[in-house]
Protein backbone atom coordinates (compact mmCIF):
# COMPACT_ATOMS: atom_id res chain seq x y z
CA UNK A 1 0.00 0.00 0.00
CA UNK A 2 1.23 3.21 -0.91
CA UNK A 3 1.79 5.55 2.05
CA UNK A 4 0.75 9.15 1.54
CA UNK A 5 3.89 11.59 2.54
CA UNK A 6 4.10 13.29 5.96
CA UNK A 7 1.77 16.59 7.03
CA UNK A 8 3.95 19.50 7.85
CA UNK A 9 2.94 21.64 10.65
CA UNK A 10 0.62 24.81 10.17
CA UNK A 11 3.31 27.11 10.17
CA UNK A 12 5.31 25.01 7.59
CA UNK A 13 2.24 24.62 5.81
CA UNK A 14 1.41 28.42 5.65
CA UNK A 15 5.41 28.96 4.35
CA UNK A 16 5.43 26.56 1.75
CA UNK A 17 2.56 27.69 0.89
CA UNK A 18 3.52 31.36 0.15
CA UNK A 19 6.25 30.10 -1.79
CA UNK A 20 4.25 28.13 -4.53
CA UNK A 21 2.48 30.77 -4.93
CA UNK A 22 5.05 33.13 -5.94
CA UNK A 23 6.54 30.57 -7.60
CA UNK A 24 6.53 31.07 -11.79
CA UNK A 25 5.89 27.23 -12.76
CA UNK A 26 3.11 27.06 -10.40
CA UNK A 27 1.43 30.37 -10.80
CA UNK A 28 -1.70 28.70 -12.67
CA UNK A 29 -2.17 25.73 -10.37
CA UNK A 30 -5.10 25.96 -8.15
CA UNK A 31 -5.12 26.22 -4.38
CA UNK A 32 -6.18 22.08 -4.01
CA UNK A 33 -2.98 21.36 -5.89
CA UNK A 34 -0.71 23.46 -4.02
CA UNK A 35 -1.73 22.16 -0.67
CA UNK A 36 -1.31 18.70 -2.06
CA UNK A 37 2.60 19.49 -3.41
CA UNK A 38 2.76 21.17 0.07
CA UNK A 39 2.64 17.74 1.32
CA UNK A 40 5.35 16.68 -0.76
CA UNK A 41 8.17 19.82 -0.25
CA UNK A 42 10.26 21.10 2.61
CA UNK A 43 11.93 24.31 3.32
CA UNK A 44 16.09 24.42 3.07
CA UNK A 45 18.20 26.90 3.54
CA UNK A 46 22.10 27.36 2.65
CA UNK A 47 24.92 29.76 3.58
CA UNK A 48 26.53 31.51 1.04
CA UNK A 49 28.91 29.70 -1.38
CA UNK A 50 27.24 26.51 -0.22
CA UNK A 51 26.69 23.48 -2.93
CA UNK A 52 23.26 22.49 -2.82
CA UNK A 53 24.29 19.69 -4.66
CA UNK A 54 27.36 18.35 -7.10
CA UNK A 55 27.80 17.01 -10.56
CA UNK A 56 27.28 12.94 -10.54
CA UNK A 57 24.83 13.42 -7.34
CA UNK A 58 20.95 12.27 -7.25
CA UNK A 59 19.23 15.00 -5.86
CA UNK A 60 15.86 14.11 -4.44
CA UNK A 61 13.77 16.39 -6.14
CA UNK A 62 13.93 19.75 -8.08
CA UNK A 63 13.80 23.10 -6.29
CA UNK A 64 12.29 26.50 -6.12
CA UNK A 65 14.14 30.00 -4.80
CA UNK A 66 12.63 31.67 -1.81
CA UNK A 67 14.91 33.94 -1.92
CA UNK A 68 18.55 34.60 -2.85
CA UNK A 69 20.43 33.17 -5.82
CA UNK A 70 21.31 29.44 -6.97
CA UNK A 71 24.04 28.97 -9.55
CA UNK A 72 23.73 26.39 -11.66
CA UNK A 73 26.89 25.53 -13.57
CA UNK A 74 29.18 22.66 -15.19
CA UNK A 75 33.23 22.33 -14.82
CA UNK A 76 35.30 21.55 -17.82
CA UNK A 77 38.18 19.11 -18.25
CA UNK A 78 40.30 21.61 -16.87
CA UNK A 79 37.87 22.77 -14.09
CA UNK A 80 36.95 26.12 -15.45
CA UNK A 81 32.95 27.01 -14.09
CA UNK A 82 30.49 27.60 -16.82
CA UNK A 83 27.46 29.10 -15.29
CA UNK A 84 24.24 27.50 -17.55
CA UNK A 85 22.10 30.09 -15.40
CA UNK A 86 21.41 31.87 -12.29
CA UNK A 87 18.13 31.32 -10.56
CA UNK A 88 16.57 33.76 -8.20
CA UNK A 89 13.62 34.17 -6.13
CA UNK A 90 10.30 32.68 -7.80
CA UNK A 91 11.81 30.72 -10.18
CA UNK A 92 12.74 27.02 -10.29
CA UNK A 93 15.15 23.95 -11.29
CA UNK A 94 15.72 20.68 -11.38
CA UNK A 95 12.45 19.70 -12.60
CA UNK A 96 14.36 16.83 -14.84
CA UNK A 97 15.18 15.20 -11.34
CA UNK A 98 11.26 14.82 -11.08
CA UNK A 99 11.54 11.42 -14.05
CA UNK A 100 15.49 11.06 -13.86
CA UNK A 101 16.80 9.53 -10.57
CA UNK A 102 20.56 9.41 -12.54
CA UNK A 103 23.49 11.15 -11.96
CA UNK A 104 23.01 15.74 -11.86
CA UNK A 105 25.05 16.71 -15.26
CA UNK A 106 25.24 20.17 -13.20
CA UNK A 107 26.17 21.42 -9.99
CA UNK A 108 24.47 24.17 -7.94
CA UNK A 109 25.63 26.49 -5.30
CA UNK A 110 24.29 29.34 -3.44
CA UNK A 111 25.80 32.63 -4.41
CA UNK A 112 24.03 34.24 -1.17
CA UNK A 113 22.52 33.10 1.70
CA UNK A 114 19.82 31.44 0.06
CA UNK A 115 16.29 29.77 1.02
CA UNK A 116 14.97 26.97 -1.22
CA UNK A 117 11.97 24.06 -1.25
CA UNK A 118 12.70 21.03 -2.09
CA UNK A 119 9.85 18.85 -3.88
CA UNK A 120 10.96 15.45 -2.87
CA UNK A 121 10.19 13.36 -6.04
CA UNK A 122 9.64 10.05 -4.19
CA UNK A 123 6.71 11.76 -2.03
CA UNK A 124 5.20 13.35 -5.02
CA UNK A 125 5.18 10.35 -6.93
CA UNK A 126 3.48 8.52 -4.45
CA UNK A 127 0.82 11.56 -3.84
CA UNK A 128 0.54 11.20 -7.85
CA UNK A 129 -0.05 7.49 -7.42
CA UNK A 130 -3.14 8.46 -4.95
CA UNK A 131 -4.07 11.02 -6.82
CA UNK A 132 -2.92 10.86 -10.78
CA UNK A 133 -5.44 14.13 -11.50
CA UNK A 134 -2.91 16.15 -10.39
CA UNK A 135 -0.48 14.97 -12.86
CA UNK A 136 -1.65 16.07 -15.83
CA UNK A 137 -2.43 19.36 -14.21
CA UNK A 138 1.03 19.51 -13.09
CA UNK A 139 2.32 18.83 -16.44
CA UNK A 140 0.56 20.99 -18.14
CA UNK A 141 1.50 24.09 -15.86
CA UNK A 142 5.16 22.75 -16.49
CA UNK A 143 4.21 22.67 -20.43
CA UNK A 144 3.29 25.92 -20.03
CA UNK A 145 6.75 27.34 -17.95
CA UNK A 146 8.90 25.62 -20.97
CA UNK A 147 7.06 27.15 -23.46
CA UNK A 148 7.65 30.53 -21.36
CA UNK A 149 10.94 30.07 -21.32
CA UNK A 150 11.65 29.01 -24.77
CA UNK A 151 10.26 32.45 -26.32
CA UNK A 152 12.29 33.73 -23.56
CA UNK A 153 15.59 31.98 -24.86
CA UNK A 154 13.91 33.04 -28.45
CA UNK A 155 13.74 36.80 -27.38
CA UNK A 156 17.65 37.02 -26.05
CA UNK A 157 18.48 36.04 -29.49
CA UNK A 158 16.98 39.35 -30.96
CA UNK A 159 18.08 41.77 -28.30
CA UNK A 160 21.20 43.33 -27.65
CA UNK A 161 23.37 43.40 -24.73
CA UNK A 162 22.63 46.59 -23.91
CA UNK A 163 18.37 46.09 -24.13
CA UNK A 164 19.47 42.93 -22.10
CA UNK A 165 21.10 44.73 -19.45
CA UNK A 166 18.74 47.93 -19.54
CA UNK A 167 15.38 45.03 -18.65
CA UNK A 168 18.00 43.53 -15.60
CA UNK A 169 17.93 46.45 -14.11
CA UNK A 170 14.71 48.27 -14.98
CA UNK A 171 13.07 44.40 -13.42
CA UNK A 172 15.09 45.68 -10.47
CA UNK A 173 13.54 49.42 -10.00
CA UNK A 174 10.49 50.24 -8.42
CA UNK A 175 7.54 51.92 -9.66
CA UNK A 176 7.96 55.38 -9.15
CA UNK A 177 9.96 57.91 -10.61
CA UNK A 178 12.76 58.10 -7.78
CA UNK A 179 16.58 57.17 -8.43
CA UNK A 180 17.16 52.96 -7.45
CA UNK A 181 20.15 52.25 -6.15
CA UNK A 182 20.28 48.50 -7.08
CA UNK A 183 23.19 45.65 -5.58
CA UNK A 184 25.23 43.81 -8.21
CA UNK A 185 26.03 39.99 -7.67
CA UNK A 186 29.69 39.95 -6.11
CA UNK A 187 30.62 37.95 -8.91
CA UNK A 188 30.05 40.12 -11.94
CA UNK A 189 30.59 37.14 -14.23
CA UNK A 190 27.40 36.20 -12.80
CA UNK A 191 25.19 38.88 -14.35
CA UNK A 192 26.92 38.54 -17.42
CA UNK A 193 25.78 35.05 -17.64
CA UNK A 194 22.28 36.12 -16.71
CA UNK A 195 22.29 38.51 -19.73
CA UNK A 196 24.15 36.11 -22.02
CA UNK A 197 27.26 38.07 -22.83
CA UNK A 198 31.03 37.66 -21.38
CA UNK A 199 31.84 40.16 -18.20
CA UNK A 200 34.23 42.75 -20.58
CA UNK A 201 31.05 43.18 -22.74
CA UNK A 202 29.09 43.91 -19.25
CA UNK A 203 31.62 46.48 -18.14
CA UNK A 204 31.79 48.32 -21.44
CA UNK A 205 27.98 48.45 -21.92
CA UNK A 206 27.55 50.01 -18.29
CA UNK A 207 30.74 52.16 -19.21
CA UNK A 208 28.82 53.84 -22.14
CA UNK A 209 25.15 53.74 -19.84
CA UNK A 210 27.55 55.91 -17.43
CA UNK A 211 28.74 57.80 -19.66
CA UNK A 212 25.15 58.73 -21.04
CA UNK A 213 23.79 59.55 -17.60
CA UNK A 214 21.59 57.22 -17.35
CA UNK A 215 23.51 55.19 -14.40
CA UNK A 216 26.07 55.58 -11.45
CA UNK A 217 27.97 53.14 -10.61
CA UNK A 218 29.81 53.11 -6.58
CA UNK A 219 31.15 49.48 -5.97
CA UNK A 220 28.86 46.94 -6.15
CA UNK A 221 25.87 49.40 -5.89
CA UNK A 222 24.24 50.82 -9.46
CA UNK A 223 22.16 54.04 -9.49
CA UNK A 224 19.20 53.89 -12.33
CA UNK A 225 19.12 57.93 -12.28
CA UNK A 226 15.26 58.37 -13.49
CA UNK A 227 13.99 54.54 -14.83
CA UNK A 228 11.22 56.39 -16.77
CA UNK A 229 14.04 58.64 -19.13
CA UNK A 230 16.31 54.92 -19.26
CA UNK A 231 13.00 52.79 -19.93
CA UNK A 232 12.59 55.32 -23.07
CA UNK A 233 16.12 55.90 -24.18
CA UNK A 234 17.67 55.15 -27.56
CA UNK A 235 20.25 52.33 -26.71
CA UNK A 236 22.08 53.33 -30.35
CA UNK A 237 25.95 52.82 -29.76
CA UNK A 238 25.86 50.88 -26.21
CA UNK A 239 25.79 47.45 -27.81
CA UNK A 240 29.82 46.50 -27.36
């Protein structure tokens, strides 16, 4: 007899809950559903620069950011990091570790102190096996969050690194009309993979936004000066 999966408690519950909900591949999944993959996740959190999991490991589920930011990369023969993507709050990974108990072809580690769910694959397949509704609910809301980020994929192809970079940080500015000072990831090879460009491109195109007035730059902190005037700015000769 299959054995449903354990009941977190009410504040766990109410946590996990929040999460899926702000959580992109789940985002059209209605509140039954959630509270059933509640029953299936659990809350994990990491320290920076912590590996959430290496290359040739079995993780036991795929994940979803709380908050902070997951790097997902692969080492070559000579062990130099290619990041395949950062992942920050709201989105997810791992999904192929859902059908695919082999060996992670990536590794991931926490670039700051990060909070993550883990849905454990074993307890969702058995909830599935109770309850195989959800499945084809849950596969078409994952349908849908490939096909979402396919056109996005599609759409980097077509920009420049400079409308790349502008949407990074204009995603990162609030609504009004007031300067935003906005934090850079330590690592600035890390926003350039975000972006898809190399980091010299990165620091020439913010060079030339400088240099237009559109940004200040002090450290790790950038300055968006008025979003409104950068959101409606010609980007002609910022593309390195």
């Amino acid at each position: 007899m299959i054995k449903p999966p354990r009941t977190p408690s009410l504040a766990e519950t109410r946590k996990i809950l929040d999460i899926l909900r702000a959580t992109q591949l789940f985002s059209e999944l209605g509140e039954a559903d959630l509270r059933n993959i509640v029953l299936c996740s659990e809350t994990r959190s990491l320290p920076k620069r912590t590996f959430l999991f290496h290359e040739g490991d079995s993780p036991a589920g795929f994940f979803v950011v709380a908050r902070g930011a997951v790097n997902v990369h692969r080492l070559d023969e000579e062990g130099r990091e290619t990041v395949i993507r950062v992942f920050r709050e709201g989105e997810s990974f791992g999904e192929l570790f859902l059908v695919d108990e082999g060996p992670s072809p990536v590794s991931a580690r926490a670039e700051s102190a990060t909070s993550l769910l883990l849905v454990r694959r074993r307890d969702l397949s058995s909830m599935i096996a109770l309850r195989p509704e959800i499945a084809m609910r849950l596969l078409a809301s994952m349908s849908r969050h490939l096909r979402s980020l396919v056109d996005k994929i599609g759409s980097l192809q077509h920009r420049t690194v400079g409308e790349r970079l502008r949407e990074w940080l204009l995603a990162r500015c609030s609504g009004d009309e007031s300067p935003a000072v906005i934090a850079l990831p330590p690592r600035k090879y890390l926003l350039a993979a975000e972006i898809g460009t190399i980091p010299e491109t990165l620091s020439r195109t913010l060079t030339k936004f400088r240099e237009r007035g559109w940004i200040l730059t002090a450290g790790d902190n950038i300055t968006v000066l008025s979003p409104r005037d950068f959101a409606a700015a010609s980007l002609d000769g910022t593309s390195a």
